[in-house]
Protein backbone atom coordinates (compact mmCIF):
# COMPACT_ATOMS: atom_id res chain seq x y z
CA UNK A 1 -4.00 -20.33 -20.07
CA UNK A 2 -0.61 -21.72 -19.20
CA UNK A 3 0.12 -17.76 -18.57
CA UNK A 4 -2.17 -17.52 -16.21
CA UNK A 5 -1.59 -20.19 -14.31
CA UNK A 6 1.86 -19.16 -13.41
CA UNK A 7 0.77 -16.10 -12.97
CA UNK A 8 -2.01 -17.92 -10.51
CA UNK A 9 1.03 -19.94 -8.82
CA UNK A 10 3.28 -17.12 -8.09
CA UNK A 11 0.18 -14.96 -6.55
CA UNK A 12 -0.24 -17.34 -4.16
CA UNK A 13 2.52 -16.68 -1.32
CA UNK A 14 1.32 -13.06 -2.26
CA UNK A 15 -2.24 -13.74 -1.66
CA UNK A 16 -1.02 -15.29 1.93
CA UNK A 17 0.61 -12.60 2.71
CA UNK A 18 -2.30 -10.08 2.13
CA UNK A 19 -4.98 -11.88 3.80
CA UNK A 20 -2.80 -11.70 6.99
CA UNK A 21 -1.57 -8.20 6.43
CA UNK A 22 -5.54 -7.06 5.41
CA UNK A 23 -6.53 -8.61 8.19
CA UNK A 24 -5.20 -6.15 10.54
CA UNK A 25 -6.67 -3.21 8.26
CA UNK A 26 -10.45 -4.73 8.66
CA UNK A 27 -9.79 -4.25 12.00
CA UNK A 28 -8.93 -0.62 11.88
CA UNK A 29 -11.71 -0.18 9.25
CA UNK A 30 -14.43 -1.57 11.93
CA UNK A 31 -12.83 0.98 15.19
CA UNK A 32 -13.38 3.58 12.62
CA UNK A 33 -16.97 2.66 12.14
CA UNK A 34 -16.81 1.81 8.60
CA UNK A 35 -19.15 -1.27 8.00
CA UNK A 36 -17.51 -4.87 6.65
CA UNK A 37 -19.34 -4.16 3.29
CA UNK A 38 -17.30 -0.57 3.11
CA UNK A 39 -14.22 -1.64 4.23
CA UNK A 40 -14.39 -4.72 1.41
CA UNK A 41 -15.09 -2.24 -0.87
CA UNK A 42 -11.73 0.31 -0.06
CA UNK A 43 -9.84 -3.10 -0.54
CA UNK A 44 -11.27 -3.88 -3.62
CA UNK A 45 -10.85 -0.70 -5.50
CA UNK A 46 -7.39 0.46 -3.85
CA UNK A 47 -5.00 -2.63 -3.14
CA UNK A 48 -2.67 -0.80 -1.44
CA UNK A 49 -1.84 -0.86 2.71
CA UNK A 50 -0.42 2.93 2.99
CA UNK A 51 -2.76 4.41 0.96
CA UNK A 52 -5.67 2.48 3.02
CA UNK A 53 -4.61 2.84 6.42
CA UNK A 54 -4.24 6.64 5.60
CA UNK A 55 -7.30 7.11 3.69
CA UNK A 56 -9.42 5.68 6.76
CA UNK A 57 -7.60 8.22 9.37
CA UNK A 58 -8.52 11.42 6.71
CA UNK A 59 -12.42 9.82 7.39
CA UNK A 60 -12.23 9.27 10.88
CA UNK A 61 -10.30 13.01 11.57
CA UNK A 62 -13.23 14.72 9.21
CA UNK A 63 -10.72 15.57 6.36
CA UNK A 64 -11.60 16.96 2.97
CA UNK A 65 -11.55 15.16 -0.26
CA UNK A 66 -8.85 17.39 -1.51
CA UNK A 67 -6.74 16.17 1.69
CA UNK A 68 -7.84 12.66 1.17
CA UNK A 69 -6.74 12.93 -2.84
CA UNK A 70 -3.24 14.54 -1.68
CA UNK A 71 -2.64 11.83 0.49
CA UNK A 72 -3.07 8.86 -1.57
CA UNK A 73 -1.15 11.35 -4.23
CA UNK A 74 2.05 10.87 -1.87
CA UNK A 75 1.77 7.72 -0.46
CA UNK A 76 0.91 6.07 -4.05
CA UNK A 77 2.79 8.04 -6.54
CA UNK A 78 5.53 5.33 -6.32
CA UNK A 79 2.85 2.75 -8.59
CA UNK A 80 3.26 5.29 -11.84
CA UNK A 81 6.48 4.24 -11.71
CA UNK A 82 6.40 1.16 -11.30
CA UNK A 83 3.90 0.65 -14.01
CA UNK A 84 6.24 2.97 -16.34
CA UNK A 85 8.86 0.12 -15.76
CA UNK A 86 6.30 -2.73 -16.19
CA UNK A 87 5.26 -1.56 -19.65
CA UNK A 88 9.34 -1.95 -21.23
CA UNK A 89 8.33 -5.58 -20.16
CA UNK A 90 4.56 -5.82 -21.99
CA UNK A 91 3.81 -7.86 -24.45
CA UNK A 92 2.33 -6.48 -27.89
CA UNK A 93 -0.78 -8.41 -26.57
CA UNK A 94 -1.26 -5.64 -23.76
CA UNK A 95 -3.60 -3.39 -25.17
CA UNK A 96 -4.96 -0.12 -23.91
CA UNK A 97 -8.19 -1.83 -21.88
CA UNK A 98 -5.74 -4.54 -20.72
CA UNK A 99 -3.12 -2.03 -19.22
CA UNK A 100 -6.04 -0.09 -17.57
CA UNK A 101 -7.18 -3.55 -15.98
CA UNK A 102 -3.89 -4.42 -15.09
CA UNK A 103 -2.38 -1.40 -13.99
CA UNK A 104 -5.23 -1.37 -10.78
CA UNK A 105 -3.35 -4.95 -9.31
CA UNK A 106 0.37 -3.09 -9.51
CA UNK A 107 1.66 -3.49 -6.14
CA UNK A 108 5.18 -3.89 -4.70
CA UNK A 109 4.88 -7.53 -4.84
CA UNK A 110 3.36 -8.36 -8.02
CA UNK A 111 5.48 -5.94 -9.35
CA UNK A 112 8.29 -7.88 -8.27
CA UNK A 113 7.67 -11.32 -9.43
CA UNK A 114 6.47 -9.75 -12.31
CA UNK A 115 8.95 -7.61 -13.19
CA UNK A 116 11.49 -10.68 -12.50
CA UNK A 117 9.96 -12.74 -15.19
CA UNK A 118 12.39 -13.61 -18.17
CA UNK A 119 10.13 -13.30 -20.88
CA UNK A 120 7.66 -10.48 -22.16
CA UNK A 121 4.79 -9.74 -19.92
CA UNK A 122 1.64 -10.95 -21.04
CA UNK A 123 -1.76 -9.91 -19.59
CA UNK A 124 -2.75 -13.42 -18.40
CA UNK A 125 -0.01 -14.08 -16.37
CA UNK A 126 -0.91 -10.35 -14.35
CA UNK A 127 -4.48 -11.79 -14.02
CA UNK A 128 -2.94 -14.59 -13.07
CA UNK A 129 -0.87 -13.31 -10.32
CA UNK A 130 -3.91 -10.33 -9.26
CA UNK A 131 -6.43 -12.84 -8.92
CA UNK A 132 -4.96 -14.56 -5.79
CA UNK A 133 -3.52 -11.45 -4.76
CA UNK A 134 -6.73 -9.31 -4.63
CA UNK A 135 -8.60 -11.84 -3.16
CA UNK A 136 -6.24 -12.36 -0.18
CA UNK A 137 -6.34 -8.85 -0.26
CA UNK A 138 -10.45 -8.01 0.27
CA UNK A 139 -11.00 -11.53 1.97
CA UNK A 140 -8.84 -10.54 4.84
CA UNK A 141 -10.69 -7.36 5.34
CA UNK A 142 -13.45 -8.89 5.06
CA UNK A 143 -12.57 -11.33 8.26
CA UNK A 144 -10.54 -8.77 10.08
CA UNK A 145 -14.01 -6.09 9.51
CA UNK A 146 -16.68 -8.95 10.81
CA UNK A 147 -13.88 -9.93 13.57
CA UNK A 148 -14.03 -6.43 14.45
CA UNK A 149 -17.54 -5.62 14.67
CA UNK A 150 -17.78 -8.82 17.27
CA UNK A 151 -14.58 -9.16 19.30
CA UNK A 152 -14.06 -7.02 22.37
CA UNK A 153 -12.16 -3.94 22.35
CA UNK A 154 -8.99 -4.88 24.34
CA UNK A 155 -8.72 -8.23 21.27
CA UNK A 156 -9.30 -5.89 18.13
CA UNK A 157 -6.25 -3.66 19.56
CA UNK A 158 -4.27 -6.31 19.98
CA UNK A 159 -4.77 -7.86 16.27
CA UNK A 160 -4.67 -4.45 15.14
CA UNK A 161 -1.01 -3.48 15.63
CA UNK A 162 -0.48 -5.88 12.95
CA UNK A 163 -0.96 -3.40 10.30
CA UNK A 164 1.70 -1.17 11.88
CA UNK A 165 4.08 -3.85 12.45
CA UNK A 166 4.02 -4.70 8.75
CA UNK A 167 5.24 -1.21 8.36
CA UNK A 168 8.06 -1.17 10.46
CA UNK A 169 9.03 -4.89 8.86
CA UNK A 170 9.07 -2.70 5.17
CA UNK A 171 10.93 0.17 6.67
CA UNK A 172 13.32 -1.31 8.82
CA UNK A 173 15.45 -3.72 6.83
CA UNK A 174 16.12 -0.74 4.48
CA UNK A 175 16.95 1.68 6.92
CA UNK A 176 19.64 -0.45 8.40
CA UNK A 177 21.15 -0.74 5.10
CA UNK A 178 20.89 2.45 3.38
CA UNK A 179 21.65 6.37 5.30
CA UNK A 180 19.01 8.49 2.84
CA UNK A 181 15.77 5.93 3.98
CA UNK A 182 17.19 6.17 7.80
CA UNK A 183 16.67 9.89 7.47
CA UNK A 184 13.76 10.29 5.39
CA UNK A 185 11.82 7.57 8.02
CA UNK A 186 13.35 9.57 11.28
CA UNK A 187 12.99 12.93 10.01
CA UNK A 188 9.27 12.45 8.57
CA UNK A 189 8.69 10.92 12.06
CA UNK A 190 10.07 13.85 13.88
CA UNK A 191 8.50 16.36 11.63
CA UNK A 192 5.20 14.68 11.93
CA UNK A 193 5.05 14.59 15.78
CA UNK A 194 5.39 18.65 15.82
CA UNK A 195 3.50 19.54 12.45
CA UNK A 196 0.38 17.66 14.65
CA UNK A 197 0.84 20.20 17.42
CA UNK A 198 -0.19 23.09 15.30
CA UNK A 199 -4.03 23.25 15.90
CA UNK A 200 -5.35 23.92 12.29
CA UNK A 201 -3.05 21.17 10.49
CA UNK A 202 -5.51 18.01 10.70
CA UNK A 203 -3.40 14.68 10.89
CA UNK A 204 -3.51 13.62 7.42
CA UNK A 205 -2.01 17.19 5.88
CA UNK A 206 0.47 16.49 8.60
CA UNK A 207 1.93 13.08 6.93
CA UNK A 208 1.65 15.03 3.55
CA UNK A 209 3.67 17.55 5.02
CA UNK A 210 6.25 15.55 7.05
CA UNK A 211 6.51 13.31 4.03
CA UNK A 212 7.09 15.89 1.24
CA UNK A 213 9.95 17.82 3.48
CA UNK A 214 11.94 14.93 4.60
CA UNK A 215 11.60 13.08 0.97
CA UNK A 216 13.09 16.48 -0.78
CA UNK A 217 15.86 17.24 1.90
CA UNK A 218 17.10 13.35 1.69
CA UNK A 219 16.70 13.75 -2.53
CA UNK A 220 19.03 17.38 -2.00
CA UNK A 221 21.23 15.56 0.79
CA UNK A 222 21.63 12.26 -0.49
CA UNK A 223 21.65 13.39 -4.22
CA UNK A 224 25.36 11.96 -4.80
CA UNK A 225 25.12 9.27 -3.13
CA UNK A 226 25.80 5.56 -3.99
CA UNK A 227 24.56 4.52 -7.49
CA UNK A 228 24.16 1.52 -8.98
């Protein structure tokens, strides 16, 4: 119990952070058309922004599932390893159904503070720090969906850049620091805006596409780079 109330303690500034962030996807969710109860639902069983934001503009361009599956493929492969890492930390207590359980709440941020904890990783304390987190999570898109569905059109696009402007506050600081995620972000960028000229490339093959290139030229280009 005492696990999983630090776990519930540390989730907290996490779970404030989604609701805000989550708020801005309901938002998207309801100018796509997708009802409150479906966009609660994408929360619920994804947890993560990218993936999200990208999986609702494969529905709203009419993409296929094998686009939408290649997509989230990309944009959430990164989780695998974090989870990799995570389990060097796990406790003998973490047994197969708990690492299944857990493994759906592995996001950058509870990775993070869990990752930074000094002792072995027990299930409890990931309950601990999912519960608050997934429930910021879905009860922001829940509020941003029914916000949607009610506020006028000129409002909702307003409170909507705030999705987009949590991306640029995740790419930016590391950009400024490091030259291989300055390229990767401007080239994917450039690549994107002429991959979406070409009339039989839908938008979401065209951030697989963009993303893919520019990850593999900065991994051949930046390959001796700094290391730690």
């Amino acid at each position: 119990m005492n696990k999983y109330l630090k776990g519930l303690a540390n989730g907290i500034p996490i779970g404030l952070g989604y609701f805000s962030v989550s708020f801005g996807f309901g938002i998207m969710a309801a100018k796509a058309g997708l009802t409150v109860f479906e966009a609660a639902m994408i929360s619920l069983t994804n947890l993560t922004s990218a993936g999200q934001a990208a999986g609702v503009d494969v529905i709203t361009s009419g993409g296929s599932l094998i686009e939408m599956a290649l997509v989230q493929l990309v944009i959430n492969i990164r989780y695998s390893l974090m989870a990799i890492s995570l389990s060097q930390k796990a406790d003998d207590s973490f047994t197969l159904p708990h690492r299944l359980i857990a493994s759906h709440g592995i996001t950058d941020e509870i990775f993070a503070v869990s990752y930074a904890q000094p002792d072995k990783l027990k299930p409890a304390y990931m309950y601990g720090c999912m519960t608050v987190a997934v429930a910021g999570w879905v009860g922001g898109t829940v509020l941003g969906a029914a916000m949607g569905e009610i506020l006028p059109a000129r409002v909702t696009a307003a409170l909507g850049i705030m999705l987009y402007g949590m991306f640029a506050a995740i790419i930016v600081p590391p950009s400024k620091k490091k030259r291989d995620v300055l390229f990767t972000v401007v080239s994917a960028a450039v690549l994107n805006i002429f991959i979406r000229m070409i009339p039989f490339i839908s938008s979401s093959l065209s951030v697989i596409i963009s993303a893919v290139i520019s990850a593999s030229a900065a991994a051949l280009i930046f390959r001796d780079g700094e290391k730690e």
